[in-house]
Protein backbone atom coordinates (compact mmCIF):
# COMPACT_ATOMS: atom_id res chain seq x y z
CA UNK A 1 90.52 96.36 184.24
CA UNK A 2 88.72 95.68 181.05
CA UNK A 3 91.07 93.66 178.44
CA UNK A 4 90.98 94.88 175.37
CA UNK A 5 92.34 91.52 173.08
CA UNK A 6 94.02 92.21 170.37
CA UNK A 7 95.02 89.03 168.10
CA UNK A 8 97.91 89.15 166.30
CA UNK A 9 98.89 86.91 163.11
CA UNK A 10 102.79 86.25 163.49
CA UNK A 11 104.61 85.46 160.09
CA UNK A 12 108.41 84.33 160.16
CA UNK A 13 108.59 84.06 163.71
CA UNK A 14 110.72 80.93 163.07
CA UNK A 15 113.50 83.30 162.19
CA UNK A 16 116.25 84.52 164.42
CA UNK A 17 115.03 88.36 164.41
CA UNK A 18 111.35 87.19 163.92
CA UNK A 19 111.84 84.62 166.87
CA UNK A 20 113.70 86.80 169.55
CA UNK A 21 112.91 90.26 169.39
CA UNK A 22 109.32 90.45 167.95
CA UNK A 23 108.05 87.19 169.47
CA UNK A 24 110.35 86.50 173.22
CA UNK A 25 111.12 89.89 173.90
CA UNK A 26 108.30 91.59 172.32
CA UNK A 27 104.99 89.92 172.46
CA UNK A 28 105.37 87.17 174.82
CA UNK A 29 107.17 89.43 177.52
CA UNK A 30 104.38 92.19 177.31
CA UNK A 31 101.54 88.99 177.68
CA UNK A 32 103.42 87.88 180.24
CA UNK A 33 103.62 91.24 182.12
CA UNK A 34 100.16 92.11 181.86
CA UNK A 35 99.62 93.62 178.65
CA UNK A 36 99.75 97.10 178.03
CA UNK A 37 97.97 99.30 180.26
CA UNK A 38 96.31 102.32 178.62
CA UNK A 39 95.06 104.42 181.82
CA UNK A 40 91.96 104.69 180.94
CA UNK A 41 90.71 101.00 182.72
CA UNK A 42 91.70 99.05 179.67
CA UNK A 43 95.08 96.61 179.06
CA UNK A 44 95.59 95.66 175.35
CA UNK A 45 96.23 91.88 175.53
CA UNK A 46 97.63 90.68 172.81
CA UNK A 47 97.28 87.43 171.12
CA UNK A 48 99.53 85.83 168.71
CA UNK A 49 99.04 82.92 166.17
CA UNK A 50 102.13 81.87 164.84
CA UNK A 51 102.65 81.48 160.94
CA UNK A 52 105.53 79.16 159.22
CA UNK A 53 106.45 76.89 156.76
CA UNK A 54 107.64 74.08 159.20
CA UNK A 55 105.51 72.40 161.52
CA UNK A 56 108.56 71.37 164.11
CA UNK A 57 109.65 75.04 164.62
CA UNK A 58 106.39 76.61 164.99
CA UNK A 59 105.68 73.84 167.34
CA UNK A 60 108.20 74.28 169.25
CA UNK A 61 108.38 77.89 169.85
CA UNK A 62 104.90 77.75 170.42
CA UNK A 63 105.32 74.92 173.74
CA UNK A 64 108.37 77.32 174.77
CA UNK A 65 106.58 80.61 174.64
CA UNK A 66 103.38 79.17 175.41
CA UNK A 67 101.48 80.05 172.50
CA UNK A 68 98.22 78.48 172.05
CA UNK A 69 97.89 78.78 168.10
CA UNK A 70 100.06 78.01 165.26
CA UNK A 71 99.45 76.90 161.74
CA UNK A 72 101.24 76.30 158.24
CA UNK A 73 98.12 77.95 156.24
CA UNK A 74 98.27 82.02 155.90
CA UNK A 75 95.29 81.90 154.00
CA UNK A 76 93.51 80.42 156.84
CA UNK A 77 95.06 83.09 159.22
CA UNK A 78 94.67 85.96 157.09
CA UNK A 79 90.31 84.60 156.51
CA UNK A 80 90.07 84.92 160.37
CA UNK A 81 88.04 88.28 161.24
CA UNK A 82 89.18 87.67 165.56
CA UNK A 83 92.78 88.36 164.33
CA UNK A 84 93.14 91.88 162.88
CA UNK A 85 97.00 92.84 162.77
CA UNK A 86 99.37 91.09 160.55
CA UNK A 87 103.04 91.05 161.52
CA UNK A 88 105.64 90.33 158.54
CA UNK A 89 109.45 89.28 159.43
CA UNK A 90 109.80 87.13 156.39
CA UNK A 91 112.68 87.56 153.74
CA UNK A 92 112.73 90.67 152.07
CA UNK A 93 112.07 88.70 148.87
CA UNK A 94 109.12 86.97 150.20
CA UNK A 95 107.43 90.44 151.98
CA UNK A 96 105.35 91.80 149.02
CA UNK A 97 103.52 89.43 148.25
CA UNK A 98 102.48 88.22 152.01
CA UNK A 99 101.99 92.06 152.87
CA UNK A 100 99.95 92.35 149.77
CA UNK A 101 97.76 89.41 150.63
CA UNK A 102 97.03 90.99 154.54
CA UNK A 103 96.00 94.36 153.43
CA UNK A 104 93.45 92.86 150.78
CA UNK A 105 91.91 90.62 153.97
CA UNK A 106 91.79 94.04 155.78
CA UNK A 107 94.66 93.39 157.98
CA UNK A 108 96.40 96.18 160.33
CA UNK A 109 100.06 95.67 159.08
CA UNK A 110 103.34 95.65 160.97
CA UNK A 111 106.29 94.44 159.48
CA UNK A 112 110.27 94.51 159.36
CA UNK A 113 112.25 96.54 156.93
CA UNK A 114 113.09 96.74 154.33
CA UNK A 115 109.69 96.26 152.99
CA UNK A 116 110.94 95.54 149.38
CA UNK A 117 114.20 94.63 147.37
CA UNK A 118 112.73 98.03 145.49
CA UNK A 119 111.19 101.20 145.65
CA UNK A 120 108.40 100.68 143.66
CA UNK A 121 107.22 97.57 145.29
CA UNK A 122 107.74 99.39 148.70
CA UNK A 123 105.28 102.65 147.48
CA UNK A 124 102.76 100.02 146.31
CA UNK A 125 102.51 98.91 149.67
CA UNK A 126 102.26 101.85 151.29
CA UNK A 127 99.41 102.98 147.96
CA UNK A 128 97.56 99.38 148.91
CA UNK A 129 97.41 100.39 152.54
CA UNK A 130 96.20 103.85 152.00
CA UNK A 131 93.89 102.64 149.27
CA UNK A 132 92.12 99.70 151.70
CA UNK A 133 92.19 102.29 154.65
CA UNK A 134 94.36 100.22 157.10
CA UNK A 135 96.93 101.45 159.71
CA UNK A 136 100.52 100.31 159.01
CA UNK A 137 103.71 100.01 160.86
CA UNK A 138 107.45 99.39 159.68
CA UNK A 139 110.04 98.30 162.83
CA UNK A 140 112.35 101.57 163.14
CA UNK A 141 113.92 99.87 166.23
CA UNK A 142 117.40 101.85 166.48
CA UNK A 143 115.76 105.06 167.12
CA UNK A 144 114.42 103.14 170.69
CA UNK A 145 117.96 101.94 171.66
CA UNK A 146 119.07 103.70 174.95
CA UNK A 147 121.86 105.34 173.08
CA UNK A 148 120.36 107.53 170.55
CA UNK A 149 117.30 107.99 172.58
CA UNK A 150 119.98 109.73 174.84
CA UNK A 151 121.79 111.51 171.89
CA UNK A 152 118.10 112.82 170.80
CA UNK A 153 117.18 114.40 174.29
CA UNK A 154 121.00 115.97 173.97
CA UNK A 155 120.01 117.49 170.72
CA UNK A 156 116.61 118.64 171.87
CA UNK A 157 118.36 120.17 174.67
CA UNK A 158 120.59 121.93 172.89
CA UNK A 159 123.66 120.30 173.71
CA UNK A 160 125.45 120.68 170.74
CA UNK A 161 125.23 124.50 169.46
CA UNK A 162 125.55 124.12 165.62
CA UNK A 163 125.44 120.92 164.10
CA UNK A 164 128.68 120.20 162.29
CA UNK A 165 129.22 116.22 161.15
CA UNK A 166 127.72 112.82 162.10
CA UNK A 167 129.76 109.91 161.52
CA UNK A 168 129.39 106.29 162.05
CA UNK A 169 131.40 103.38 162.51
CA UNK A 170 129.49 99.99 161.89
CA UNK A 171 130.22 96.38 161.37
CA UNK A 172 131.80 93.56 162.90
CA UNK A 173 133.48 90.63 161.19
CA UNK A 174 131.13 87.93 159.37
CA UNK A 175 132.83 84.46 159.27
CA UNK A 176 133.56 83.16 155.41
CA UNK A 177 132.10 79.90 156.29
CA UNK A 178 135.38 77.60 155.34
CA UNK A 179 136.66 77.03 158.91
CA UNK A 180 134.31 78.40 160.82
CA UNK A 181 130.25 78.46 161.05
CA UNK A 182 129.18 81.50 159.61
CA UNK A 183 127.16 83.95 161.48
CA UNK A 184 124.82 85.86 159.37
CA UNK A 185 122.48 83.37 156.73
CA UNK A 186 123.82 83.13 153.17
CA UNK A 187 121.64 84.65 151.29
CA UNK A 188 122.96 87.50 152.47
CA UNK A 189 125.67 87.80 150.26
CA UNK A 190 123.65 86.80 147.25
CA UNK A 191 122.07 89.76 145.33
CA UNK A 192 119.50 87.39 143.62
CA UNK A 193 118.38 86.43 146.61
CA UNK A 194 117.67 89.57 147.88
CA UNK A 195 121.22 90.14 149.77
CA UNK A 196 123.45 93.46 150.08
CA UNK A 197 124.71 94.95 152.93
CA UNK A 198 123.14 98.24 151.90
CA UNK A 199 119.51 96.76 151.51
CA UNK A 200 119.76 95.27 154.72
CA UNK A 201 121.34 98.70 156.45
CA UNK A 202 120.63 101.46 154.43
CA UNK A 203 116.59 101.42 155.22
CA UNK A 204 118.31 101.55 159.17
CA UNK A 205 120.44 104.67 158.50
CA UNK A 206 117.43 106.18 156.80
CA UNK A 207 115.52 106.49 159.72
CA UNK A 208 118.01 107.09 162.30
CA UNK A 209 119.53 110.20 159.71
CA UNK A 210 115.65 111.67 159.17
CA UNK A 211 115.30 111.95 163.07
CA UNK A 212 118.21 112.83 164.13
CA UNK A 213 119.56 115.31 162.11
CA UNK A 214 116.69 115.60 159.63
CA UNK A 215 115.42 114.30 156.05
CA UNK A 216 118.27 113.40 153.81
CA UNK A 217 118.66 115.47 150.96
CA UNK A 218 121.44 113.51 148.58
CA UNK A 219 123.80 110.74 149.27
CA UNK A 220 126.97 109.24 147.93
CA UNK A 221 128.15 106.05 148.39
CA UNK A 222 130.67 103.12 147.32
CA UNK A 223 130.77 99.80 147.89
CA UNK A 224 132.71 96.90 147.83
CA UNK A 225 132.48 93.04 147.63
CA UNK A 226 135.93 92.73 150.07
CA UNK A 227 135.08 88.78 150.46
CA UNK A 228 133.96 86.79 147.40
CA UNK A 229 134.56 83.61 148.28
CA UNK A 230 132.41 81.73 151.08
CA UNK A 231 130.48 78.86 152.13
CA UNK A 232 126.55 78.43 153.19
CA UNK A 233 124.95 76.65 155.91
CA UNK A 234 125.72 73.50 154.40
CA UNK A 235 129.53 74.36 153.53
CA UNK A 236 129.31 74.28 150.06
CA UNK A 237 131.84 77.29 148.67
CA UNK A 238 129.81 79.88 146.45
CA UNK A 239 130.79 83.49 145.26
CA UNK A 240 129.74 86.72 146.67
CA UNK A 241 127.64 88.93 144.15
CA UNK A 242 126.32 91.04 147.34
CA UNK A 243 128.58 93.82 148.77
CA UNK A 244 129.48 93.43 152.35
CA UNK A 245 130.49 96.81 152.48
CA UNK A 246 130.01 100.68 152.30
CA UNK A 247 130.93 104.05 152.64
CA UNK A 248 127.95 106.65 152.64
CA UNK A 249 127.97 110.43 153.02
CA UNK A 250 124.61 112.10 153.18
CA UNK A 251 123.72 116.06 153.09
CA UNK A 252 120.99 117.91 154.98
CA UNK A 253 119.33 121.37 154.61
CA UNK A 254 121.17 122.64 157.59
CA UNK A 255 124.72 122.01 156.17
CA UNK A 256 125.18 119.13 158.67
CA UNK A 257 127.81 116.20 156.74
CA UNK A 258 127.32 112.40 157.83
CA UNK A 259 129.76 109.96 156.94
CA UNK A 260 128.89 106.22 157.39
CA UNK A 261 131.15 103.21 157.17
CA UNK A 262 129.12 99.90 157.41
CA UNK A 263 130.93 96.47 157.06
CA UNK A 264 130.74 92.87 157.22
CA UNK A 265 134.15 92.43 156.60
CA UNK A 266 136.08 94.30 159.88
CA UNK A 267 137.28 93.67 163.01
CA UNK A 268 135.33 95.83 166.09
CA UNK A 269 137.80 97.72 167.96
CA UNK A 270 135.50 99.84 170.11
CA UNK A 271 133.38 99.71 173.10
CA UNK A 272 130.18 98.31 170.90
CA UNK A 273 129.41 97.12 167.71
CA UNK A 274 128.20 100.45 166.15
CA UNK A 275 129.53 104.12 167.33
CA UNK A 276 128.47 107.35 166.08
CA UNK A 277 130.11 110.32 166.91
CA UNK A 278 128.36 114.19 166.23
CA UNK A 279 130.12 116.83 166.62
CA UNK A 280 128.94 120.49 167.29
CA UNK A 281 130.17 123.85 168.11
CA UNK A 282 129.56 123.72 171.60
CA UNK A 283 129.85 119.97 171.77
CA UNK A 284 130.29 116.53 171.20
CA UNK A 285 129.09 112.86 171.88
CA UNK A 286 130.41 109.15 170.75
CA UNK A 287 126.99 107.29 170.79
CA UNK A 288 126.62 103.19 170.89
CA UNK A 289 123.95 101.09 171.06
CA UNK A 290 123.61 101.30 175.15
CA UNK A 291 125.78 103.99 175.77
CA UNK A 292 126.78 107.45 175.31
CA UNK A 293 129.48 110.39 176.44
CA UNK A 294 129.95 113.64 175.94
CA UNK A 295 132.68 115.94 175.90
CA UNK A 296 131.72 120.30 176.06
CA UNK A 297 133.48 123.06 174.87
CA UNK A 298 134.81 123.65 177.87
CA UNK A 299 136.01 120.28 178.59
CA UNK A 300 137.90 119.94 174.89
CA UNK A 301 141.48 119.40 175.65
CA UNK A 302 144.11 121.19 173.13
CA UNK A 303 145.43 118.69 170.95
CA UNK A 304 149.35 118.35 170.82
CA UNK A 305 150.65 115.87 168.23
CA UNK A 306 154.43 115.23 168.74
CA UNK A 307 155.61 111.64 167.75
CA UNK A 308 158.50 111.88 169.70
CA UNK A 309 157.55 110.87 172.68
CA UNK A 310 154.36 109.30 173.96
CA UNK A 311 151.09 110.99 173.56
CA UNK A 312 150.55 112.86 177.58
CA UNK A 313 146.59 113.57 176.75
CA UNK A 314 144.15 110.68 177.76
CA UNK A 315 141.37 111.49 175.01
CA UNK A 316 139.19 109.12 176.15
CA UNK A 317 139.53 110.08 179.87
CA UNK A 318 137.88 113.87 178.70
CA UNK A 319 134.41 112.09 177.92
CA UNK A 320 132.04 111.51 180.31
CA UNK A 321 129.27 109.15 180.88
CA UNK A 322 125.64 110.41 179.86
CA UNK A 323 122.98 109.67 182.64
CA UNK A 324 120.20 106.74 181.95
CA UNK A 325 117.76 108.98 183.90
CA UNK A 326 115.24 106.20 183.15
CA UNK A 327 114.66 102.48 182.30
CA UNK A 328 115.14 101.47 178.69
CA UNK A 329 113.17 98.63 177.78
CA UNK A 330 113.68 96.26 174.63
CA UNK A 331 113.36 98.77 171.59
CA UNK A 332 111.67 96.47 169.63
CA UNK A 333 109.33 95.92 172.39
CA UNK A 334 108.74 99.70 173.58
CA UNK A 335 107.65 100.00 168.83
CA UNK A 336 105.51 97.65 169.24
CA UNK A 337 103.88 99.08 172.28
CA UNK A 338 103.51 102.41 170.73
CA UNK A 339 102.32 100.55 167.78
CA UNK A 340 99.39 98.61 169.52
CA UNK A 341 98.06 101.85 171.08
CA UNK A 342 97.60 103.56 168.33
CA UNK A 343 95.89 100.50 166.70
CA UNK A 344 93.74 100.36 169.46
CA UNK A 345 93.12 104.20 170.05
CA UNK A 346 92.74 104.48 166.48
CA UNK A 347 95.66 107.21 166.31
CA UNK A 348 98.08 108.23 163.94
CA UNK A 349 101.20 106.05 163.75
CA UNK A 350 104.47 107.98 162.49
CA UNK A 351 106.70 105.24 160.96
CA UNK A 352 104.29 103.66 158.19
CA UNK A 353 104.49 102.01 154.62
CA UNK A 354 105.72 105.41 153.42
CA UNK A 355 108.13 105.66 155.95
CA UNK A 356 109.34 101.90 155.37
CA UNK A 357 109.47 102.99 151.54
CA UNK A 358 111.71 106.10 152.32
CA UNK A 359 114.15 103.16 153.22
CA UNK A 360 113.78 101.33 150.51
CA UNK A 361 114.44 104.61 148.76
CA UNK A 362 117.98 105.53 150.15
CA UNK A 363 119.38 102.31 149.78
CA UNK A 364 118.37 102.10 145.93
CA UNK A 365 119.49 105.13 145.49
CA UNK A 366 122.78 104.36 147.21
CA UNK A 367 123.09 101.67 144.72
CA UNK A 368 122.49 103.75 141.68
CA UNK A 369 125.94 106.05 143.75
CA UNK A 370 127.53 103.16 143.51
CA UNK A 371 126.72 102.67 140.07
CA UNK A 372 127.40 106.17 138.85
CA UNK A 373 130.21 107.52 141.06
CA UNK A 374 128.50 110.83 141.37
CA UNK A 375 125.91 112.45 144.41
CA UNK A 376 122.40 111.37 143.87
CA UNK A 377 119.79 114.06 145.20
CA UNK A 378 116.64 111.71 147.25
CA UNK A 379 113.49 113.34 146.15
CA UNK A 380 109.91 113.45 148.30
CA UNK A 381 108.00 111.12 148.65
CA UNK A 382 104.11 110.43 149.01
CA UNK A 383 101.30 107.89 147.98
């Protein structure tokens, strides 16, 4: 088999998403199985040098994953012709102007979302990319889960009938910090540093709405700051000016209504930590990040509400169990595999800079909802 190397400059790895997903169970796992196997006699190999401010971290995730290369100068990185694809899981606040730097050394770009704190940083991106003629890539990782690639191959197979609602359920409880550690950094909840629950999510729900149901035509949205008192890392008290909650609705062309509650501040009870149920004429399905059941027409029970005595229909005994029918692999992983192949085939590559901006998008103008208490309609977009 001829290897085909392909070496890959690694920015923010020292952070949790950076750290786990993109470098353990991403790049290091598919070095470590063999690289990717195109079927044609090559394997793409890939080849990572990891990229950080602190010396001790990149050190030591580079002796625990076995990386051979890691430095504290992106300049240096970026001047290096061998590596050719820049990945980007910085802060959102810091991504611009890293991004910027890679696709003016020529860099292939991959990076997380959101690619901005705004639209028109995100479009410049995506107008810098398509300007200096390099492939990009933003992480859409949710539509690889095994649950809504299971809802998809549902909808493609007609499941449903008529589409009538999609609603979601997300959150889980995010500790203030006062008598116990908290669990997501800070800065989220600090809109000068680039924090907001809808930044963070909304460039998520963008992507999963566009391919699921299809492009979002308007949304509407409040929010709310439920918890404005916490503590940092260090446990010194500040106040919340980022929400940690809200409450979407989007339209479609096909008359479908999605309704999406997302929340830092509430307490899970349901089988995972996000569920989304769609409902259609023929059919419906309550979706999580693993799993997924269905309940048919003909299986739909007839309701009878008397609060008299106790309720004699088991709702949750009418659903069943959706089939794997295949192995799911890590979804970040199975992005970046489709990713590298197209780099290396020189082939399109559907979720780009535009794409990544088209997140950026919704969740601004979610914000401007917020601001206005009135539907916002999302217009096109292109570079």
């Amino acid at each position: 088999m001829e290897q085909v190397r392909v070496g890959i400059i690694m920015n923010g790895v020292t952070g949790r998403m950076g750290g786990r997903q993109h470098l353990a169970r991403s790049i290091a796992a598919i070095r470590d199985d063999g690289g990717i196997d195109l079927g044609d006699g090559r394997v793409i190999m890939p080849d990572p040098i990891l990229v950080g401010r602190n010396e001790d971290k990149l050190r030591e995730l580079a002796e625990k994953y076995k990386v051979s290369r890691w430095t504290t100068d992106l300049e240096a990185a970026l001047a290096d012709s061998n590596d050719t694809v820049y990945f980007d899981a910085l802060s959102t606040t810091r991504r611009v102007e890293a991004v910027s730097k890679a696709i003016r050394a020529g860099k292939t770009i991959y990076c997380e979302k959101p690619t901005a704190t705004n639209l028109a940083d995100a479009l410049e991106l995506a107008r810098l990319a398509k300007q200096a003629g390099v492939k990009s890539g933003v992480v859409q990782d949710k539509l690889f889960l095994p649950g809504l690639r299971k809802l998809k191959r549902l909808i493609d197979g007609g499941f449903f009938g008529d589409l009538l609602s999609f609603r979601l359920n997300f959150g889980y409880w995010v500790f203030e910090g006062d008598w116990q550690a908290i669990n997501r950094p800070s800065w989220n909840y600090r809109k000068e540093d680039g924090g907001g629950l809808i930044l963070d999510m909304y460039p998520h729900w963008r992507y999963v709405l566009d391919n699921i149901i299809g492009p979002v035509r308007s949304v509407f949205c409040h929010s709310e700051i439920h918890i404005p008192q916490r503590w940092d890392e260090a446990g010194r008290e500040y106040r919340a000016t980022a929400e940690d909650a809200a409450y979407g609705m989007f339209k479609f062309d096909n008359g479908v209504i999605a309704q999406f509650t997302t929340s830092w501040a509430t307490r899970p009870y349901r089988d995972e930590i996000a569920e989304w149920q769609i409902d259609g004429t023929l059919g419906s399905a309550i979706v999580g990040l693993r799993d997924c059941k269905v309940q048919s027409r003909a299986q739909t029970p007839r309701a009878v509400w008397n609060p008299d005595i106790p309720n004699p229909i088991d709702f949750r005994g009418g659903w069943a169990a959706v089939p794997d029918n295949e192995e799911f692999p890590n979804a970040f992983r199975v992005q970046w595999e489709m990713f590298l192949r197209a780099v290396v085939n020189d082939e399109p590559f559907a979720w780009d800079l535009l794409e990544g901006a088209k997140g950026v998008q919704l969740a601004e103008l979610a914000l401007q909802s917020v601001q206005e208490r009135r539907w916002i309609d999302v217009p096109e977009l292109a570079v």
